[in-house]
Protein backbone atom coordinates (compact mmCIF):
# COMPACT_ATOMS: atom_id res chain seq x y z
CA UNK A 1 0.00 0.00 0.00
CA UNK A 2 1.06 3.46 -0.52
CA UNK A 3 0.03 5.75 2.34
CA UNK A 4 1.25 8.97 3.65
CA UNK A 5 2.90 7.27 6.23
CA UNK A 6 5.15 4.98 3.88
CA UNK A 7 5.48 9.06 1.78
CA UNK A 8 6.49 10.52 5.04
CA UNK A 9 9.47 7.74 6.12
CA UNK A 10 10.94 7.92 2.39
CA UNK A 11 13.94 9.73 1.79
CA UNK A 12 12.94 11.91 -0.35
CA UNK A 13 9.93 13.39 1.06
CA UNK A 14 10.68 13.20 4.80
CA UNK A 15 12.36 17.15 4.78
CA UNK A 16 8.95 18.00 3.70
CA UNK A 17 6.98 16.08 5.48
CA UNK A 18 8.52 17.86 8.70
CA UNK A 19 8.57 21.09 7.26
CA UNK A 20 6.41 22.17 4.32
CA UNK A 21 3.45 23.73 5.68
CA UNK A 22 0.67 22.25 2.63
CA UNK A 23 1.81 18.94 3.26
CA UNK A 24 1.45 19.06 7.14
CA UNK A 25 -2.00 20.33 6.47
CA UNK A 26 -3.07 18.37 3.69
CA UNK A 27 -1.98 14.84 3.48
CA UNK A 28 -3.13 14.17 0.09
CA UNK A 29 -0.08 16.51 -1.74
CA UNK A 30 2.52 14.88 0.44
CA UNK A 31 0.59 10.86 -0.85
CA UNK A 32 0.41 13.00 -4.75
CA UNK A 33 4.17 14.38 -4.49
CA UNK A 34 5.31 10.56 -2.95
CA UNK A 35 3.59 9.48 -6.66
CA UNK A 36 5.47 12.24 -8.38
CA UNK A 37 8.53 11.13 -7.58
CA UNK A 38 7.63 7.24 -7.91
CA UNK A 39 7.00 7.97 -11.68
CA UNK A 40 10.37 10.00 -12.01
CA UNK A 41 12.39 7.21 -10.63
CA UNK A 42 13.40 4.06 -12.82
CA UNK A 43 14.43 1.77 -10.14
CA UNK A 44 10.69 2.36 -8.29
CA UNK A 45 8.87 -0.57 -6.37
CA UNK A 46 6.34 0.57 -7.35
CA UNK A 47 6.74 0.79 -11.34
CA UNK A 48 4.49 -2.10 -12.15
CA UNK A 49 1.81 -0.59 -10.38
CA UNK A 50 2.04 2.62 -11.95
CA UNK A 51 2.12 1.58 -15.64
CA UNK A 52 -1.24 0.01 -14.95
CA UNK A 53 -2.93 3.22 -13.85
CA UNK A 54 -4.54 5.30 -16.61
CA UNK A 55 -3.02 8.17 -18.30
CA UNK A 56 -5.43 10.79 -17.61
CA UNK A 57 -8.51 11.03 -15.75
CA UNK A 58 -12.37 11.86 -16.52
CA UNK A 59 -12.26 14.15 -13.68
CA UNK A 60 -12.92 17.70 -14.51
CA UNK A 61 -9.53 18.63 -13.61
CA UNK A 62 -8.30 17.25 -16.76
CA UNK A 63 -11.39 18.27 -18.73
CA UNK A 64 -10.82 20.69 -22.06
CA UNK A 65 -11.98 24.42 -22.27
CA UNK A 66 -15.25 23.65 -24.06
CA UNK A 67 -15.83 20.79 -21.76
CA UNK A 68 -15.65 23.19 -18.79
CA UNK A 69 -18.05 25.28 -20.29
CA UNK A 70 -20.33 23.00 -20.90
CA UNK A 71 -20.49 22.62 -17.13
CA UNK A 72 -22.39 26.19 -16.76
CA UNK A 73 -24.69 26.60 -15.23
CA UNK A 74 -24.24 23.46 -12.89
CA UNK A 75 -22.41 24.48 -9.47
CA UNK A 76 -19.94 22.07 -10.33
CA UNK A 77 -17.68 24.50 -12.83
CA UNK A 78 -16.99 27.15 -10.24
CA UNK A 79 -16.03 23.70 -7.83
CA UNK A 80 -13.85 22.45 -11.19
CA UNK A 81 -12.25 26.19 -11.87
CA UNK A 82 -11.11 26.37 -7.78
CA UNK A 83 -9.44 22.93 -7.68
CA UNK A 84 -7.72 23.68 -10.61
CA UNK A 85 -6.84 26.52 -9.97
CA UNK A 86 -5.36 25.20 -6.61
CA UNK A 87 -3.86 22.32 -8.06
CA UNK A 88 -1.93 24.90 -10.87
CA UNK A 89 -1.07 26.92 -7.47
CA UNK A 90 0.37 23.76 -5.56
CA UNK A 91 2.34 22.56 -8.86
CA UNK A 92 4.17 26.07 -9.17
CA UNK A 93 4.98 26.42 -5.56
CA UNK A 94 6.67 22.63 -5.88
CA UNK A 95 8.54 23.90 -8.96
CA UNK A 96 10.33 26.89 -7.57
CA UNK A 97 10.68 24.58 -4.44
CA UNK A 98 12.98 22.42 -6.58
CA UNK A 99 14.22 25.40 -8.74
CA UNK A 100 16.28 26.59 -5.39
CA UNK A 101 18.30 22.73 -5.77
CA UNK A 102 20.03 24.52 -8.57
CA UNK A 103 21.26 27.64 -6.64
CA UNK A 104 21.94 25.60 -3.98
CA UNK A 105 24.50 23.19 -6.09
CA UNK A 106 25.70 26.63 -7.54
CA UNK A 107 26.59 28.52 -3.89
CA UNK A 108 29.94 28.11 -2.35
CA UNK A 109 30.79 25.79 0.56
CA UNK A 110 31.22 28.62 2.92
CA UNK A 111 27.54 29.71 1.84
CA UNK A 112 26.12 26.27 2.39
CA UNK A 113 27.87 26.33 5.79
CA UNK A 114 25.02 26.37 8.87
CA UNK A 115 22.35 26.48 6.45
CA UNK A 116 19.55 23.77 4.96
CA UNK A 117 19.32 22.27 1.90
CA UNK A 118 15.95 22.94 0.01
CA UNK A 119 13.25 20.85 1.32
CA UNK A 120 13.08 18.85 -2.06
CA UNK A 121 17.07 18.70 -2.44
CA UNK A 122 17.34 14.83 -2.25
CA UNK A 123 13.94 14.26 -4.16
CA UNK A 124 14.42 13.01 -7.65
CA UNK A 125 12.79 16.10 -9.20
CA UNK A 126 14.71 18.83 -11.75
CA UNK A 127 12.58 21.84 -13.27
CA UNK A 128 12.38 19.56 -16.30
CA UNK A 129 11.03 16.35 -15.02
CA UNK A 130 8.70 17.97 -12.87
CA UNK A 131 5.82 19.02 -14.44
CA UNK A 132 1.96 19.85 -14.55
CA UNK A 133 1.07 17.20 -16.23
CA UNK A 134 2.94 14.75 -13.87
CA UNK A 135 1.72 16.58 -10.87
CA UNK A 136 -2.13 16.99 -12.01
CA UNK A 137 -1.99 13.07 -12.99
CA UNK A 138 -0.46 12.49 -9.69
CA UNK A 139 -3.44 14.47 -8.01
CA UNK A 140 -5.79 12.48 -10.57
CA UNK A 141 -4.71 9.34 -9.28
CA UNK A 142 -5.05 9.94 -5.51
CA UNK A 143 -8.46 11.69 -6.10
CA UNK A 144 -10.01 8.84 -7.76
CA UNK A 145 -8.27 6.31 -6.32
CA UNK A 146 -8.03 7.03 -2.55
CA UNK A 147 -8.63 4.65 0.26
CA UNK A 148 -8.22 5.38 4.35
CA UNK A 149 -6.84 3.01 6.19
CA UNK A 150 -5.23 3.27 10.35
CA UNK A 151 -1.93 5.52 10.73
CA UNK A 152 1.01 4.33 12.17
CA UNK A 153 1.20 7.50 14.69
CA UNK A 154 -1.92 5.85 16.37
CA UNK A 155 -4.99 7.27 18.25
CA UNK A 156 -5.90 11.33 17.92
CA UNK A 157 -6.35 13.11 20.85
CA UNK A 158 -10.09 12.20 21.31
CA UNK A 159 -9.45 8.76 21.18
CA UNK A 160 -10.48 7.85 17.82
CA UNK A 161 -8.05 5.88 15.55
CA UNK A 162 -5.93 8.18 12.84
CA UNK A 163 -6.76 7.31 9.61
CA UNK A 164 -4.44 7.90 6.89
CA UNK A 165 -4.95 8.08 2.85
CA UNK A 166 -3.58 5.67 0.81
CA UNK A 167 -3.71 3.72 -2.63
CA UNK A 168 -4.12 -0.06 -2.46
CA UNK A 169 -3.19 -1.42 -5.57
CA UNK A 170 -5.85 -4.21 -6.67
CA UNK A 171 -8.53 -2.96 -4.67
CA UNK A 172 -8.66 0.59 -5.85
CA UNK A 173 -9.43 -1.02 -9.35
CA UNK A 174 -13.02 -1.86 -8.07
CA UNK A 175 -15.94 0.11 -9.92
CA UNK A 176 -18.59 1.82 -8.18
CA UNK A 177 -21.91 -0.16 -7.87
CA UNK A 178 -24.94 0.92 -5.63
CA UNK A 179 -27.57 -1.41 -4.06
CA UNK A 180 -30.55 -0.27 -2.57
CA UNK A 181 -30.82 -0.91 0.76
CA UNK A 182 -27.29 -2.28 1.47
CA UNK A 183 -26.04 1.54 2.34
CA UNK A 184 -26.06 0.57 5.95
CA UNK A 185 -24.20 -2.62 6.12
CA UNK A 186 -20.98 -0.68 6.99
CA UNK A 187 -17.88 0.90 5.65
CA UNK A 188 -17.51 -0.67 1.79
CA UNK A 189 -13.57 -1.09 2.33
CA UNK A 190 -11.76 -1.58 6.09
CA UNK A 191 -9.00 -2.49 7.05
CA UNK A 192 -8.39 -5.82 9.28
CA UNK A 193 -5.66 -5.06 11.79
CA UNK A 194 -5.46 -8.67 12.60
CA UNK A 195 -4.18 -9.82 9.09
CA UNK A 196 -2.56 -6.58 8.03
CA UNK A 197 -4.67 -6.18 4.62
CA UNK A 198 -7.56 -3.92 3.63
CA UNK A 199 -10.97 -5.83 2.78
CA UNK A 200 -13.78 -4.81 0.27
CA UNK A 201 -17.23 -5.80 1.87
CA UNK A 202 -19.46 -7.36 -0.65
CA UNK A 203 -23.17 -6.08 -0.77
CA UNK A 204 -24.22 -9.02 -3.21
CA UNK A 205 -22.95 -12.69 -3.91
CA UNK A 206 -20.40 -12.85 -6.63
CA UNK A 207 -19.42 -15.59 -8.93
CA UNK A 208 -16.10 -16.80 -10.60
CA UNK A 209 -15.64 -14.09 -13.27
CA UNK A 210 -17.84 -11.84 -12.30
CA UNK A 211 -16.54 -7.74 -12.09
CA UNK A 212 -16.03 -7.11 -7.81
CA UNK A 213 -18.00 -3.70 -7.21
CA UNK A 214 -18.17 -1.89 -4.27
CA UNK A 215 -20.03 0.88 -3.14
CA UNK A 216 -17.75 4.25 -3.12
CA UNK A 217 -20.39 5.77 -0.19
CA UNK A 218 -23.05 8.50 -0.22
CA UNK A 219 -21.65 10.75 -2.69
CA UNK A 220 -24.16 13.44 -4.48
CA UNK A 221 -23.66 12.99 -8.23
CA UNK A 222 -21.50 16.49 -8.13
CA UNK A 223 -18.34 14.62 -5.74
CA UNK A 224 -18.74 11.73 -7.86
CA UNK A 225 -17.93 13.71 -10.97
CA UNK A 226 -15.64 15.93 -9.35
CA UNK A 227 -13.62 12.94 -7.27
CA UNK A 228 -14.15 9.74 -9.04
CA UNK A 229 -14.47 11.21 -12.94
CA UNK A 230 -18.28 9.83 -13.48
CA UNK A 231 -21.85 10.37 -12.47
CA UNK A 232 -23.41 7.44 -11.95
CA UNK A 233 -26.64 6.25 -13.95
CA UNK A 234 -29.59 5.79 -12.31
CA UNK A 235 -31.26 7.62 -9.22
CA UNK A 236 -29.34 8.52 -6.46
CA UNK A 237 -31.10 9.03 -3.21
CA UNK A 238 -28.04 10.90 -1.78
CA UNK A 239 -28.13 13.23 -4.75
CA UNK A 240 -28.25 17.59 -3.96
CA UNK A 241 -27.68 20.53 -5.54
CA UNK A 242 -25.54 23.09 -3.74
CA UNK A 243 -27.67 26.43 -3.39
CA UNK A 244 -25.71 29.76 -3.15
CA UNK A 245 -27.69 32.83 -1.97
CA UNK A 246 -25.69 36.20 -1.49
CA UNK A 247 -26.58 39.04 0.55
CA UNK A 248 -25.92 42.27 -1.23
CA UNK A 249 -24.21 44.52 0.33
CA UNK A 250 -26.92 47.31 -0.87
CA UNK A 251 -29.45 45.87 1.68
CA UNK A 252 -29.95 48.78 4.20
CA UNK A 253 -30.21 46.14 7.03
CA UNK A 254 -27.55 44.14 5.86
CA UNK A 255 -25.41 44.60 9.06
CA UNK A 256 -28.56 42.88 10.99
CA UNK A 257 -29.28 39.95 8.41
CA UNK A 258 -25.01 38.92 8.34
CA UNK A 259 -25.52 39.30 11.88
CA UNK A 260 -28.39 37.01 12.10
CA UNK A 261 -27.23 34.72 9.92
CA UNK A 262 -24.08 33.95 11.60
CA UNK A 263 -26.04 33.11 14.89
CA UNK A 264 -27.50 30.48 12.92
CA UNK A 265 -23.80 29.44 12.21
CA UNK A 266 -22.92 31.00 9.19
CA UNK A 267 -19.71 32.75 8.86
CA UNK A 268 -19.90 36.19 10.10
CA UNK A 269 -17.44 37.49 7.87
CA UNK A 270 -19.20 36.21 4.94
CA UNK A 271 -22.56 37.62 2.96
CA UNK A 272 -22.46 33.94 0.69
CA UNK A 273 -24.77 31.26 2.00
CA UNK A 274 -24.96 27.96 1.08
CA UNK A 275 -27.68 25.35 1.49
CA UNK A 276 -27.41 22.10 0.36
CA UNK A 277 -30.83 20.60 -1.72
CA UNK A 278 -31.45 17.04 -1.50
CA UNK A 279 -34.39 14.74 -3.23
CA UNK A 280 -37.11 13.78 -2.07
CA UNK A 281 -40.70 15.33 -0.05
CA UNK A 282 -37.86 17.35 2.66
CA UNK A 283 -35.46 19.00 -0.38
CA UNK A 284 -34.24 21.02 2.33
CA UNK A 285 -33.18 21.60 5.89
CA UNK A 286 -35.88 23.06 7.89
CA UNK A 287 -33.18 26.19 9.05
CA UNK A 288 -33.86 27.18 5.61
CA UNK A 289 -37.27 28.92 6.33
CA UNK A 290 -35.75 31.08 9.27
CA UNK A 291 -33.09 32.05 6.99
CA UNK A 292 -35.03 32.88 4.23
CA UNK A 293 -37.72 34.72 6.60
CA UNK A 294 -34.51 36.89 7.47
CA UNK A 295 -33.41 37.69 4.01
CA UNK A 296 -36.80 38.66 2.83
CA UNK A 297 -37.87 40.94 6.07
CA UNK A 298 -37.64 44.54 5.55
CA UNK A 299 -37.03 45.36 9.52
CA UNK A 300 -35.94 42.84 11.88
CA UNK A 301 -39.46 42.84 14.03
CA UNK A 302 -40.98 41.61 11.02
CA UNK A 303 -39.15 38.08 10.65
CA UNK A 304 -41.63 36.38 12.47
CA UNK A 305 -44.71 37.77 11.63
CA UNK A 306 -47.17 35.49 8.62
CA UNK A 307 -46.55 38.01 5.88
CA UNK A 308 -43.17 37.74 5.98
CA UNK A 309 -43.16 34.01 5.85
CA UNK A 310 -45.26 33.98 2.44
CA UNK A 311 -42.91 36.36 0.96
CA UNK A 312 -40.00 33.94 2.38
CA UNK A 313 -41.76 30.83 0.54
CA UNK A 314 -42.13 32.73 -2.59
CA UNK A 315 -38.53 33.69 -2.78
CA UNK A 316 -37.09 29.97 -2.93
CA UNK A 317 -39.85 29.36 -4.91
CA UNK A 318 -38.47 31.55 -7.62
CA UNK A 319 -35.05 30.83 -6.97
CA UNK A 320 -35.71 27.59 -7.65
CA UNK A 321 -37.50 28.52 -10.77
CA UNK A 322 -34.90 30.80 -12.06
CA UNK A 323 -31.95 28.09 -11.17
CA UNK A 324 -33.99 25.37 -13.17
CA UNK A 325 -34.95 27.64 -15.93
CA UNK A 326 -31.46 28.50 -16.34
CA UNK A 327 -30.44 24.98 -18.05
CA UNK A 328 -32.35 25.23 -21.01
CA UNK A 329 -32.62 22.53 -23.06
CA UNK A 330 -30.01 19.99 -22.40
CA UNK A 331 -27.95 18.36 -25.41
CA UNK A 332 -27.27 14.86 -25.71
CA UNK A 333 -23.47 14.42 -24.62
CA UNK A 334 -21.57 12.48 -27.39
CA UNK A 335 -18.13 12.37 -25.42
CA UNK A 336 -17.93 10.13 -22.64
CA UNK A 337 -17.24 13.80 -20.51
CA UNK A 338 -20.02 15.22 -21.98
CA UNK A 339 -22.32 12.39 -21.12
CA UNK A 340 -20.87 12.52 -17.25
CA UNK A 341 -21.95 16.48 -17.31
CA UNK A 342 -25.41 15.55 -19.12
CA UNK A 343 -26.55 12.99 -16.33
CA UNK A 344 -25.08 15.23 -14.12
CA UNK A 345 -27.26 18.33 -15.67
CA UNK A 346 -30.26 16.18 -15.43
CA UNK A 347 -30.14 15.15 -11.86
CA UNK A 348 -29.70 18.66 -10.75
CA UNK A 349 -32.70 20.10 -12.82
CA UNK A 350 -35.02 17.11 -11.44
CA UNK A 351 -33.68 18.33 -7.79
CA UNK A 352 -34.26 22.13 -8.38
CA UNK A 353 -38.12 20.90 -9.89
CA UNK A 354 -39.19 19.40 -7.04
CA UNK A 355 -37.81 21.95 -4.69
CA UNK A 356 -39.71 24.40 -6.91
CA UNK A 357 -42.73 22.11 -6.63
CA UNK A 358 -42.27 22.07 -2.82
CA UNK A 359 -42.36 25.89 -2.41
CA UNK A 360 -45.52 25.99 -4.45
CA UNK A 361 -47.48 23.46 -2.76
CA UNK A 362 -46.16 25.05 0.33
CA UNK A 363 -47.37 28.65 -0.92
CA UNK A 364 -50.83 27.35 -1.51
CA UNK A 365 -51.20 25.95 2.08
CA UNK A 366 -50.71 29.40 3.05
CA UNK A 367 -52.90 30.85 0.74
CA UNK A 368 -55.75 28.43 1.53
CA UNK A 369 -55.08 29.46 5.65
CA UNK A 370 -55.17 32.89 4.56
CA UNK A 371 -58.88 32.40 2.49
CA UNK A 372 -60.25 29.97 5.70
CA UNK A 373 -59.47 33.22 7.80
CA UNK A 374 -61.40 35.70 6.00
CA UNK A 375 -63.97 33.13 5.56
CA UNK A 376 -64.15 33.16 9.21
């Protein structure tokens, strides 16, 4: 297996393991750099295993320009544009990392005297070998690929065991396969202490030549593309659509609403809210009617009063409306890409209809309330 902990004892990477900040925060660069250099070198252990891993990657990370546009409007291309834009930031940082080996070699012994070598000085990198494509492929492969299994630096501080990412050759070729109503059978890959191995737990019987499947967990079809390079076919009851609402800063009681907001546990510093919008006859948490009851008011006394709530209810209502009006008509995706954003495109119309479905049968209970009162 090849975990952060086997990247973090390797010569190599161990100077920035113990020093570069990214990698002490995220262990997934120091498991992608640890790949890096295991493609660079031709004496690797891990060669074999390498040459059998694809090429490039259906994530959108390594997705054309016309592919990423045909993203819009879906929430996923602004998700697409920041990783790769943090992935291009992480690669360039790494390259003038190993750009100071050369100036290093190039300073005289009483320079190098009492100082460090560069953190990537014994790595096998140069500022030729090292490049995007290497480094986004290595990010490709430990996106789609990763697996946790228990850390050697054992238990966290609460107790809990510390789990570690790493690629487990054989078992990280398994495709994704869900089965209603075996979501709650446990973890789909663990790891067995006892006989040092991980283990894929099988959710149906499977015969002599049969494909082994396993179930990657409840993913919305948006990680899946983003993560894992496909959307799977089919409904997915863990499905949503990720709802931004801003607060403009023109509001004249803006300072009230950020500051009501954040006592619901929004960021205080922030005016961009997010709500996430699942399937089904609850699309969404039931917080979101205080917070839209805020946003609508036009004094803070008049959050709770009845009016204020049918003016709430009609607001998602047409933000639903506008969201799903805002995909058009849909082509049929040709590309295997294109057919990944097309099912994707799909799901998150259906989820935005029967929000928008929601709010109005929601709106009419009010109005019928309303009509049984002046009745009365």
């Amino acid at each position: 297996m090849i975990s952060t902990d086997l990247a973090r004892k390797s010569s190599v990477l161990k100077k920035v393991f113990e020093r570069d900040i990214i990698v002490q925060n995220m262990a997934n660069v120091g498991l992608a750099l640890f790949l890096c250099a295991q493609r660079v070198k031709k004496d690797s252990r891990w060669t074999a295993y390498l040459n059998v891993l694809p090429s490039t990657y259906t994530t959108p990370l390594f997705y054309t320009e016309e592919e990423l546009q045909y993203l819009k409007p879906s929430p996923v291309f602004e998700e697409a544009l920041l990783f790769y834009r943090t992935v291009a930031r992480q690669f360039a940082y790494y390259l003038l990392m190993i750009g100071r080996n050369d100036l290093y070699d190039k300073t005289s012994r009483r320079e190098k005297a009492g100082t460090q070598p560069p953190l990537l000085y014994y790595s096998p990198f140069t500022v030729d070998n090292f490049t995007f494509s290497l480094y986004r492929w290595s990010v490709g492969t430990v996106t789609t690929r990763i697996n946790l299994i228990p850390g050697e630096m054992g238990k966290t501080r609460g107790g809990a065991m510390q789990m570690v990412p790493a690629l487990i050759p054989v078992l990280d070729m398994a495709n994704h396969e869900f089965i209603a109503g075996t979501e709650d059978i446990g973890e789909a890959v663990s790891y067995s202490t006892e006989d040092d191995c991980a283990e894929i737990l099988a959710a149906k019987n499977v015969a002599a030549g049969e494909w082994v499947s396993m179930y990657y967990g409840r993913r919305t079809g948006a990680e899946h593309l983003l993560h894992n390079g496909f959307v799977p076919a089919g409904e997915n009851p863990f499905d949503s659509y990720k709802l931004k609402i801003s607060l403009g800063h023109s509001d004249k009681n803006f300072k009230e609403k950020q500051k009501l907001f954040a006592e619901m546990g929004f960021s205080e510093k922030s005016n961009v809210y997010m709500y996430d919008i699942g399937c089904g006859s609850h699309p969404f948490h039931p917080s979101m009617e205080h917070f839209a009851r805020i946003y609508v008011s036009d004094k803070p006394e008049a959050i709770s009063e009845p009016a204020t709530l049918g003016k709430a209810v009609h607001f998602l209502k047409n933000r639903f409306a506008i969201l799903e009006r805002s995909y058009g008509v849909i082509p049929e995706g040709k590309t295997l890409n294109e057919k990944n954003i097309e099912r994707l495109k799909r799901a998150e119309v259906a989820i935005l209809k029967n929000a928008r479905i929601h709010c109005e049968e929601w709106e009419k209970e009010l109005f019928e309330v309303v009509d049984e009162v002046i009745e009365n």
